[in-house]
PDB file of N, CA and C in Angstrom:
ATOM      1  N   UNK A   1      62.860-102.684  66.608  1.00  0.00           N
ATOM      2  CA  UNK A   1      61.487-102.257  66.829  1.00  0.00           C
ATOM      3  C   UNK A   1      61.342-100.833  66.313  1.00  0.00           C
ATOM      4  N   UNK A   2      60.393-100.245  65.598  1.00  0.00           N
ATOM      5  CA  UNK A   2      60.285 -99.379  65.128  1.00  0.00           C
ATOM      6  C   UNK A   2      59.299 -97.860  66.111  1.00  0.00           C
ATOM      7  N   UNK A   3      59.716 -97.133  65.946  1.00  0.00           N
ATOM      8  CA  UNK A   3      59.804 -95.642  66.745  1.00  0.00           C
ATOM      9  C   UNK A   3      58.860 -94.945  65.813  1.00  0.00           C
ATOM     10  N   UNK A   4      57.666 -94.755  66.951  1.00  0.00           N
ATOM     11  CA  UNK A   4      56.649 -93.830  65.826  1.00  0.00           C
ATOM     12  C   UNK A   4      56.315 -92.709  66.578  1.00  0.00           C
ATOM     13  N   UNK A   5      56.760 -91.259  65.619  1.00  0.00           N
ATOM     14  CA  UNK A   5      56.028 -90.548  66.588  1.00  0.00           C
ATOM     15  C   UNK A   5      54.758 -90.146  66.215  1.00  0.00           C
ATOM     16  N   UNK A   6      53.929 -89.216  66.729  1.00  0.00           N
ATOM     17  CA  UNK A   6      53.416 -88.294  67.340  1.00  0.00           C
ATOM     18  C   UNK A   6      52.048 -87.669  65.942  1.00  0.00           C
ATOM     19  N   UNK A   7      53.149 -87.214  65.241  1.00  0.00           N
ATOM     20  CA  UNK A   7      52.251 -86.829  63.665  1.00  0.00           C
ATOM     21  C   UNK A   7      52.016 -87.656  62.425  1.00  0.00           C
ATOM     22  N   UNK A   8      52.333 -88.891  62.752  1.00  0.00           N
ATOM     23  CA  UNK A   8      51.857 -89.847  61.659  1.00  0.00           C
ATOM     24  C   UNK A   8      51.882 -91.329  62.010  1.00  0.00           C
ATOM     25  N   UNK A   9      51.399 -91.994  61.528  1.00  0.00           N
ATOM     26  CA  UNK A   9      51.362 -93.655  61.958  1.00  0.00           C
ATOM     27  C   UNK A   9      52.402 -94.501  61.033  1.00  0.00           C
ATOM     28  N   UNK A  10      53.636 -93.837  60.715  1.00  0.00           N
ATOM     29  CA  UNK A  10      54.175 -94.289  59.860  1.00  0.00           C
ATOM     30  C   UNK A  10      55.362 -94.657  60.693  1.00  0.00           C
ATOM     31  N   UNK A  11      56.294 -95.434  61.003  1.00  0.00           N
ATOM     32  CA  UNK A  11      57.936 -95.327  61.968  1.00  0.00           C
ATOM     33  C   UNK A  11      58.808 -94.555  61.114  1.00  0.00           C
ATOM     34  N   UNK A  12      59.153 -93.936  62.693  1.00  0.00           N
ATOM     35  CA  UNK A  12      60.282 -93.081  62.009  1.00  0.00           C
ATOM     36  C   UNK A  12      61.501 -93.545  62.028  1.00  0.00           C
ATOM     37  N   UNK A  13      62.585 -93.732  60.750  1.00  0.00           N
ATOM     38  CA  UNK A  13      63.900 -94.146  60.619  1.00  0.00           C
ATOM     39  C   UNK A  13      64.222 -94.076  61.910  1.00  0.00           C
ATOM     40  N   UNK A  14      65.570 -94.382  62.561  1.00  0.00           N
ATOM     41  CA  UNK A  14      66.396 -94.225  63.647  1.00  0.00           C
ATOM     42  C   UNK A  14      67.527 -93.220  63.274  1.00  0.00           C
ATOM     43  N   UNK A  15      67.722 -92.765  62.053  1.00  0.00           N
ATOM     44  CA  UNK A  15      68.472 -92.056  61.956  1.00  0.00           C
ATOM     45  C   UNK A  15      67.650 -90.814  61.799  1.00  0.00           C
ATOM     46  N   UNK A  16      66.220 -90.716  61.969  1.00  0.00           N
ATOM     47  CA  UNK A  16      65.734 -89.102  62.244  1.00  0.00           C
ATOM     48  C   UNK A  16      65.221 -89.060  63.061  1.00  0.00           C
ATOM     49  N   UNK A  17      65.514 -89.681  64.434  1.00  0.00           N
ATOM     50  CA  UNK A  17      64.963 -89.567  65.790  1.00  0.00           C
ATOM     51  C   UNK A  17      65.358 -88.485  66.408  1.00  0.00           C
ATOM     52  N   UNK A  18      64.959 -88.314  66.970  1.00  0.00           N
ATOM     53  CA  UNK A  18      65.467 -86.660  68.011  1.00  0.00           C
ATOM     54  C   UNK A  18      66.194 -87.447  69.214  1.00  0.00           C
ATOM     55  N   UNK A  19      66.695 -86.742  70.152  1.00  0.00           N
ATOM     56  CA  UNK A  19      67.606 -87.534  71.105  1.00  0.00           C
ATOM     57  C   UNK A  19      66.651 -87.685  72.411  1.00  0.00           C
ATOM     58  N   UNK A  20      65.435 -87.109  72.217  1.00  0.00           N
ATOM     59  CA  UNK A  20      64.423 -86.779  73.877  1.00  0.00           C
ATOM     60  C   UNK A  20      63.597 -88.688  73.005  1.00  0.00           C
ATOM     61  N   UNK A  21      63.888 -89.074  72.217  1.00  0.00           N
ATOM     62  CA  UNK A  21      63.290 -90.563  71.001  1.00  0.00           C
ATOM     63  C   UNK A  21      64.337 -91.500  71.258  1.00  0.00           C
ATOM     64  N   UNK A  22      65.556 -91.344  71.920  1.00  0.00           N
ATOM     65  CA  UNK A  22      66.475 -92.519  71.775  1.00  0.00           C
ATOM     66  C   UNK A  22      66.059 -93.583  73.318  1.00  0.00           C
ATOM     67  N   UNK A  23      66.861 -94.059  73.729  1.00  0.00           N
ATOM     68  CA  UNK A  23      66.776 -95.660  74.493  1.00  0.00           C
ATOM     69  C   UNK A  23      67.513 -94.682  76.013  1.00  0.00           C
ATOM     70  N   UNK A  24      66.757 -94.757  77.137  1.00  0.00           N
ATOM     71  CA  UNK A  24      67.688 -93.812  77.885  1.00  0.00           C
ATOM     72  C   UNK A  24      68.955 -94.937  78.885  1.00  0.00           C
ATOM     73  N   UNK A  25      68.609 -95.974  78.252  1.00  0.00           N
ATOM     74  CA  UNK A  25      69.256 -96.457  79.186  1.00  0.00           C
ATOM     75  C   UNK A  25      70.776 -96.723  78.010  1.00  0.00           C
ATOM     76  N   UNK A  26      71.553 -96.225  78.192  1.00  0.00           N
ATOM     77  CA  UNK A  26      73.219 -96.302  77.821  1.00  0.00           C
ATOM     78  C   UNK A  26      74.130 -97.044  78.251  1.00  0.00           C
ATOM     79  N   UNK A  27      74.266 -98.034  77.725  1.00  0.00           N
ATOM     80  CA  UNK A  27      75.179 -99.256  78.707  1.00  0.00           C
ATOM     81  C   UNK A  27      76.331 -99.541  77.199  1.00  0.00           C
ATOM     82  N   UNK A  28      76.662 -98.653  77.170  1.00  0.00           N
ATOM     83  CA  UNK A  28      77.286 -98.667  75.619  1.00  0.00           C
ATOM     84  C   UNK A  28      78.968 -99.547  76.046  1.00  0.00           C
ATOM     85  N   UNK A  29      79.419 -97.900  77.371  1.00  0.00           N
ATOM     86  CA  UNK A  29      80.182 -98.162  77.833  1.00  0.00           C
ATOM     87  C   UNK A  29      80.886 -99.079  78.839  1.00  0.00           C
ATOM     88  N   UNK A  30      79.610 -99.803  79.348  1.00  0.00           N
ATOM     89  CA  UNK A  30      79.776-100.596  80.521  1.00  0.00           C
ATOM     90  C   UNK A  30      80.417-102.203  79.928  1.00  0.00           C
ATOM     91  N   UNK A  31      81.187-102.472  80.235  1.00  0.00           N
ATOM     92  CA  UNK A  31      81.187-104.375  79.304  1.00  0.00           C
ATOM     93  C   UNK A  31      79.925-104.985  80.316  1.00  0.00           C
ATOM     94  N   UNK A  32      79.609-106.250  79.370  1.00  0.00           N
ATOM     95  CA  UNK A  32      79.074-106.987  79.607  1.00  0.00           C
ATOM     96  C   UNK A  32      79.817-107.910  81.322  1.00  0.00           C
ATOM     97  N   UNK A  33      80.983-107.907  80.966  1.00  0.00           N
ATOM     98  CA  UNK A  33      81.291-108.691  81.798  1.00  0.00           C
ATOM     99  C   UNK A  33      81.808-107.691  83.477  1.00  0.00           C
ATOM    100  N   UNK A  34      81.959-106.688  83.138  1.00  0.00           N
ATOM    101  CA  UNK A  34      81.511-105.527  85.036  1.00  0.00           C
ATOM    102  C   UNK A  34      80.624-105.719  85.163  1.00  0.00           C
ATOM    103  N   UNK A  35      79.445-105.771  84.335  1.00  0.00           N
ATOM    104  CA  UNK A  35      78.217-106.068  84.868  1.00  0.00           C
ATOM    105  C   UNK A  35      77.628-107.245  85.898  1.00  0.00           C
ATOM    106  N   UNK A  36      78.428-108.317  84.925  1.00  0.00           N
ATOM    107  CA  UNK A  36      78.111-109.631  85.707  1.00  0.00           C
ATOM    108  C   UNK A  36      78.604-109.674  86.734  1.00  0.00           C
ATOM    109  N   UNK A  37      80.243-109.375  86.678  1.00  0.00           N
ATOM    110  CA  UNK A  37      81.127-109.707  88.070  1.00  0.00           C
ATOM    111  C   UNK A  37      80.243-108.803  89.474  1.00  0.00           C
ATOM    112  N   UNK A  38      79.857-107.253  89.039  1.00  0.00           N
ATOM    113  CA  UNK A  38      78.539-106.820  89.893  1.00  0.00           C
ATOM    114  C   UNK A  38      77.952-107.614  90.565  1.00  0.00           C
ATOM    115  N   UNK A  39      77.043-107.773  89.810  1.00  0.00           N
ATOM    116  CA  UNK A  39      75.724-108.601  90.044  1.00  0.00           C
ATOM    117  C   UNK A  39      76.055-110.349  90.351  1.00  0.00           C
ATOM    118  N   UNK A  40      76.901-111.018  90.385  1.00  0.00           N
ATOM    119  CA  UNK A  40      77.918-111.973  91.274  1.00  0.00           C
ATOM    120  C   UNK A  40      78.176-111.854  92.468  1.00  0.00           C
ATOM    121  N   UNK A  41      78.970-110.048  92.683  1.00  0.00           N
ATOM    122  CA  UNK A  41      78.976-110.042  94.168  1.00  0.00           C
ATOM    123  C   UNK A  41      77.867-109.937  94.860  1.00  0.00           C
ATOM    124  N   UNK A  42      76.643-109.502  94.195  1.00  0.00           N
ATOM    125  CA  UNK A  42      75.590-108.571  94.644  1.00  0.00           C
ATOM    126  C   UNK A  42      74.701-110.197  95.549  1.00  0.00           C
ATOM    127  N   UNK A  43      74.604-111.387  94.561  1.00  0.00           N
ATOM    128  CA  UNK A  43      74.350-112.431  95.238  1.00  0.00           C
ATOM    129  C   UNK A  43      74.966-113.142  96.050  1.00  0.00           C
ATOM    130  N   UNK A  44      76.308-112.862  95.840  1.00  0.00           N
ATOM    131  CA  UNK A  44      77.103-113.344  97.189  1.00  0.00           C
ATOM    132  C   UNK A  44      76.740-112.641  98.726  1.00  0.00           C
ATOM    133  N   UNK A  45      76.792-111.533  98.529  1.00  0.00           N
ATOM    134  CA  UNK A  45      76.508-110.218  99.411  1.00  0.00           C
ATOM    135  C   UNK A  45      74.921-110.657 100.101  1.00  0.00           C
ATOM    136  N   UNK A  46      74.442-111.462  99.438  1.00  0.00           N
ATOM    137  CA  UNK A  46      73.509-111.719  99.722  1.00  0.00           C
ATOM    138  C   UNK A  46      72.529-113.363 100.465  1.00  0.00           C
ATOM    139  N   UNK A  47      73.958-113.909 100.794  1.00  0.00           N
ATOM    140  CA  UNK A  47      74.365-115.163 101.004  1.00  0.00           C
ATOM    141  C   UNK A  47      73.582-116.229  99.947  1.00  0.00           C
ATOM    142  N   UNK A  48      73.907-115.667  98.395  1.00  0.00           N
ATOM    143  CA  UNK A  48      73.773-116.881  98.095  1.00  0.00           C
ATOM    144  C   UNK A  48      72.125-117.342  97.413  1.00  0.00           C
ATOM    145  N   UNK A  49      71.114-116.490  97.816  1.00  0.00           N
ATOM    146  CA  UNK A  49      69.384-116.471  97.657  1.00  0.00           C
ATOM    147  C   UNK A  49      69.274-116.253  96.061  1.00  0.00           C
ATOM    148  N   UNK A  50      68.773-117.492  95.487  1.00  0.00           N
ATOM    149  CA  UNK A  50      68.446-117.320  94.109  1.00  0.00           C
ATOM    150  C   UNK A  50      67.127-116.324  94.223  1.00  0.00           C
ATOM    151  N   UNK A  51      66.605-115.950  92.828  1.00  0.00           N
ATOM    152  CA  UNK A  51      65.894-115.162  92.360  1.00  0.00           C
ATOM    153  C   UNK A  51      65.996-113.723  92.321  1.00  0.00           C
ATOM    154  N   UNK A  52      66.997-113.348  92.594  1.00  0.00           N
ATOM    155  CA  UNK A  52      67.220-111.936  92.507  1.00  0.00           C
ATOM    156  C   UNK A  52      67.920-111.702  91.253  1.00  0.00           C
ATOM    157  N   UNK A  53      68.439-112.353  90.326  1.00  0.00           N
ATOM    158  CA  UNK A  53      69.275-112.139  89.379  1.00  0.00           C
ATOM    159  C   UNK A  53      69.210-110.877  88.902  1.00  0.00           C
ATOM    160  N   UNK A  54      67.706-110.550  87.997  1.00  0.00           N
ATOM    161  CA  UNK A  54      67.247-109.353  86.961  1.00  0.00           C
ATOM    162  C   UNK A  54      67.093-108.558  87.826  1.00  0.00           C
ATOM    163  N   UNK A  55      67.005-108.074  89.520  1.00  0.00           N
ATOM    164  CA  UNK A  55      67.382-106.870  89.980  1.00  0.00           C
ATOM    165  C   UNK A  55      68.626-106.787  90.406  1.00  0.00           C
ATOM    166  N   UNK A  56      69.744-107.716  90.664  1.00  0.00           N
ATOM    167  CA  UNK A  56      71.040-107.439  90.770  1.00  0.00           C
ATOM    168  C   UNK A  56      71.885-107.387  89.230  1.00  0.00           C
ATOM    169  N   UNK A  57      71.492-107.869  88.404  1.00  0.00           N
ATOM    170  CA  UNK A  57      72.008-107.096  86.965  1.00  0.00           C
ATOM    171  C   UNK A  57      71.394-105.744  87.294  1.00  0.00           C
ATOM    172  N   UNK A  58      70.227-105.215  86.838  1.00  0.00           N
ATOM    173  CA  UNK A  58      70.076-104.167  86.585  1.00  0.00           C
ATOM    174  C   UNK A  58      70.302-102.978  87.741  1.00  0.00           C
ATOM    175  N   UNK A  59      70.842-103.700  88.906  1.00  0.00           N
ATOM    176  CA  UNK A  59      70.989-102.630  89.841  1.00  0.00           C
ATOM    177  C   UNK A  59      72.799-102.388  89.483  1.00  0.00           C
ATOM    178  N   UNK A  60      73.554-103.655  89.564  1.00  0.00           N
ATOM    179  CA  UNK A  60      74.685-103.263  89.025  1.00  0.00           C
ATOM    180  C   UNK A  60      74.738-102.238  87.723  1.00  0.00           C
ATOM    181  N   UNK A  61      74.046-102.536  86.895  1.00  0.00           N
ATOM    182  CA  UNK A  61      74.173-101.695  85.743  1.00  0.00           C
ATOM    183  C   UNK A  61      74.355-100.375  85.813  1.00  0.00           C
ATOM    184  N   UNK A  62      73.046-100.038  86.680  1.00  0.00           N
ATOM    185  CA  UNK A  62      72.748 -98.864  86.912  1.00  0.00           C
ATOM    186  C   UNK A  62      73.973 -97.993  88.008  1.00  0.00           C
ATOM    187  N   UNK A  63      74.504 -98.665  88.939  1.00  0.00           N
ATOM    188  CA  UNK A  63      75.506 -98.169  89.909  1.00  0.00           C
ATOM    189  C   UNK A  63      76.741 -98.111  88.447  1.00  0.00           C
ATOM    190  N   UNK A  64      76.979 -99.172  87.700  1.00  0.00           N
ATOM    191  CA  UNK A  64      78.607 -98.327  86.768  1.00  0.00           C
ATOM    192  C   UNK A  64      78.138 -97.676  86.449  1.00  0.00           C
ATOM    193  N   UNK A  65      77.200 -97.492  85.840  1.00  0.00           N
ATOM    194  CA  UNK A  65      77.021 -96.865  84.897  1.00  0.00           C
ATOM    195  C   UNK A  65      76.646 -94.508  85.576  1.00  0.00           C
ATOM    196  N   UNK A  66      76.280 -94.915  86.532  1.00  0.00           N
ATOM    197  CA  UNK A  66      76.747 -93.630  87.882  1.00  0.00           C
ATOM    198  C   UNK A  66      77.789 -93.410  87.608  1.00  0.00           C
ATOM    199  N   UNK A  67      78.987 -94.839  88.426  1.00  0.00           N
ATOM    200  CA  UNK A  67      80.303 -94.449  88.678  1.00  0.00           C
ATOM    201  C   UNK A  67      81.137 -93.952  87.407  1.00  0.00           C
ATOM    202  N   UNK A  68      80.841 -94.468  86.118  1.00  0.00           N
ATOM    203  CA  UNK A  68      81.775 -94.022  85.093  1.00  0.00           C
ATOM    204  C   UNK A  68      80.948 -92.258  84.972  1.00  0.00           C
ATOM    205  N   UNK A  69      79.841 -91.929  85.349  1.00  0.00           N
ATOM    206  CA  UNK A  69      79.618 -90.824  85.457  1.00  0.00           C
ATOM    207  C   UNK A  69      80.538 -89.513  85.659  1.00  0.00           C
ATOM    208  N   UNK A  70      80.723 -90.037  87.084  1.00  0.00           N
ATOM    209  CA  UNK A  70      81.805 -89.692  88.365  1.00  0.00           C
ATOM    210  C   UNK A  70      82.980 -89.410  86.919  1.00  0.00           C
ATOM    211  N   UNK A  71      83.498 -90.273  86.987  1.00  0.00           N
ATOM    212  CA  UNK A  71      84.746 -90.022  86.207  1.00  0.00           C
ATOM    213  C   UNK A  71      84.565 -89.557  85.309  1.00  0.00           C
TER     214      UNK A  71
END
């Protein structure tokens, strides 16, 4: 998807974005699969109640992605 700023209606490359222009969410480092095992316990923890999936991914996400902070 293309990134437009501010002074023209044109997109700007991704390689001349400024960094306050990038994606803030960074899951570069996280695997795919901490995430899931997360968000697995997070419904277990929870005896089990479908529909929570897309806030127990993204809440797991968001907690590694803290904890590798920490470290």
């Amino acid at each position: 998807m293309a990134q437009y700023n501010n002074s023209s209606r044109f997109p700007t490359p991704s390689s001349q974005r400024s960094a306050t222009q990038t994606p803030s969410r960074d899951t570069s480092r996280i695997s795919r699969e901490a995430v899931a095992k997360r968000a697995y316990e997070k419904f277990l923890a929870r005896g089990r109640k479908h529909g929570h999936d897309k806030q127990d991914w993204l809440e797991a996400e968001q907690e590694l992605k803290n904890e590798s902070r920490r470290n």
